[in-house]
Protein backbone atom coordinates (compact mmCIF):
# COMPACT_ATOMS: atom_id res chain seq x y z
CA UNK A 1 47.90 111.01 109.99
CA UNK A 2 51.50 110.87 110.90
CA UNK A 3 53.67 113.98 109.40
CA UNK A 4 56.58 113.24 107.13
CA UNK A 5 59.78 112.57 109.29
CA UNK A 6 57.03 109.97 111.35
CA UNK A 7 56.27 108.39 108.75
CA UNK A 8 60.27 108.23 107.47
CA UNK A 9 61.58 107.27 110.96
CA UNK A 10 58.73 104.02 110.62
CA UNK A 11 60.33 103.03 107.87
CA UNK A 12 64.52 103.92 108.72
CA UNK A 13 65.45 104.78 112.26
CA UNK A 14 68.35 106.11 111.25
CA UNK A 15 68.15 107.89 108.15
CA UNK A 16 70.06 111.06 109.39
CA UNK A 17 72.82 109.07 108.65
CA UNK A 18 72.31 107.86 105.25
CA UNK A 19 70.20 110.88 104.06
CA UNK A 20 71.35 114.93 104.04
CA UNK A 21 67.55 115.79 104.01
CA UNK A 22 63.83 114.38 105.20
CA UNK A 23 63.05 114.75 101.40
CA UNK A 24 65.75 112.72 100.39
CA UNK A 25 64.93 110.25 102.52
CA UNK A 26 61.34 110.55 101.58
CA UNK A 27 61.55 110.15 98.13
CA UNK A 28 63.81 107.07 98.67
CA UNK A 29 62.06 105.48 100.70
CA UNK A 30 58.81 106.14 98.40
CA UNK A 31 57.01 108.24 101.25
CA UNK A 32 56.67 110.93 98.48
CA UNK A 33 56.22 110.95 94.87
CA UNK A 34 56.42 113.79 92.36
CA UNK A 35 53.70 114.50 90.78
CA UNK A 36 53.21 114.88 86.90
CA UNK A 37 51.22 117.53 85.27
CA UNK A 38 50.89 119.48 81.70
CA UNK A 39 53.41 121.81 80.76
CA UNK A 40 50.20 124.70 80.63
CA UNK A 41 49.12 123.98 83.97
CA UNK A 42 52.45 125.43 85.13
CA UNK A 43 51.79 128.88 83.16
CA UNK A 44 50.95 131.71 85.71
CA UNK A 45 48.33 133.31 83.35
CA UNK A 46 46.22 129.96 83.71
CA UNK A 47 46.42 129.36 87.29
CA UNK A 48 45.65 132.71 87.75
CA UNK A 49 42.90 133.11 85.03
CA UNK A 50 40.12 132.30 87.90
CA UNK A 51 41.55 135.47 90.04
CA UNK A 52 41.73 137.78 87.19
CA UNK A 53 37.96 136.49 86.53
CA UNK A 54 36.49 137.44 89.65
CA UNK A 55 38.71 140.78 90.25
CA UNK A 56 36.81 141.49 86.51
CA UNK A 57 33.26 140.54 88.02
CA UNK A 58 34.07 142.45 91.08
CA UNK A 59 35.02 145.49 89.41
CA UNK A 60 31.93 145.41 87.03
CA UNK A 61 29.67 144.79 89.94
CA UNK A 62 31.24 147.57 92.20
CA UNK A 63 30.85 150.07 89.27
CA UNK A 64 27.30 148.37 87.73
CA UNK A 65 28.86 148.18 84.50
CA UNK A 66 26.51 146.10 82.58
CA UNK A 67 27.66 145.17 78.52
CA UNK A 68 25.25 145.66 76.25
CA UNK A 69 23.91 142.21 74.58
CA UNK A 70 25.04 140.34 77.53
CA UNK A 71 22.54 137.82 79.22
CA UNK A 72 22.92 137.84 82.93
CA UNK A 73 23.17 134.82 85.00
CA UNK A 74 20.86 134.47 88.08
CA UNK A 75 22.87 136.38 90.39
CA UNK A 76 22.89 139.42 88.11
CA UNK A 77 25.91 138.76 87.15
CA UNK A 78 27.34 139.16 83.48
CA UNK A 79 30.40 136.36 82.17
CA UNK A 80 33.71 137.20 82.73
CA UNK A 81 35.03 139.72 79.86
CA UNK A 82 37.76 138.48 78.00
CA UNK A 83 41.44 139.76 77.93
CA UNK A 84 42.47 142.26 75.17
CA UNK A 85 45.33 140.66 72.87
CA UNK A 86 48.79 141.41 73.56
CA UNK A 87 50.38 142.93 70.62
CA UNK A 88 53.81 141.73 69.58
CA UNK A 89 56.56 143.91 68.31
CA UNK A 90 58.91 143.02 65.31
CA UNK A 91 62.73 142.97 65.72
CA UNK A 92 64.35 146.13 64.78
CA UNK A 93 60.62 148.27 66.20
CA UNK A 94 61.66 150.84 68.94
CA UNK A 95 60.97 148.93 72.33
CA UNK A 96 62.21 145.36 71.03
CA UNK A 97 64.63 142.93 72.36
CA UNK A 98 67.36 141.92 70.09
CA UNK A 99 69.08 138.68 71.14
């Protein structure tokens, strides 16, 4: 598959002098698109959730931490524990932002 400024140049020759970037020209011309997702799916903690999920499973099976009242799966392995709660602080609390 041709890369991007191939696949540009196809299309305009000459789009140096019409564009001031590939992308520019690229999005123009219709080469690329953006892409629309959920708000969430742009939230660190969820893309990340997976990572935090195994480091957790790692760490339980490195130490053979098993919970009580837990079924294992096949592997051995227990589900992923969830995160503690994050505990908000009230305006005017030592610690808290005032805007």
């Amino acid at each position: 598959m041709p890369g991007l400024r191939e696949r540009v140049e196809a299309l305009l020759p000459e789009w140096e002098r019409w564009y001031p970037s590939l992308f520019d020209a690229a999005q123009d011309l219709g080469v690329i698109r953006a892409r629309v997702c959920p708000p969430s799916a742009l939230l660190l903690s969820r893309r990340h959730a997976a990572v935090y999920e195994e480091a957790a499973q790692a760490f339980r099976e490195r130490w053979n931490i098993v919970e009580e009242g837990v079924e294992t799966d096949d592997g051995g392995r227990a589900p992923a524990a969830p995160r503690p709660a994050r505990r908000r602080r009230r305006a005017g609390q030592p610690g808290s932002r005032q805007r």
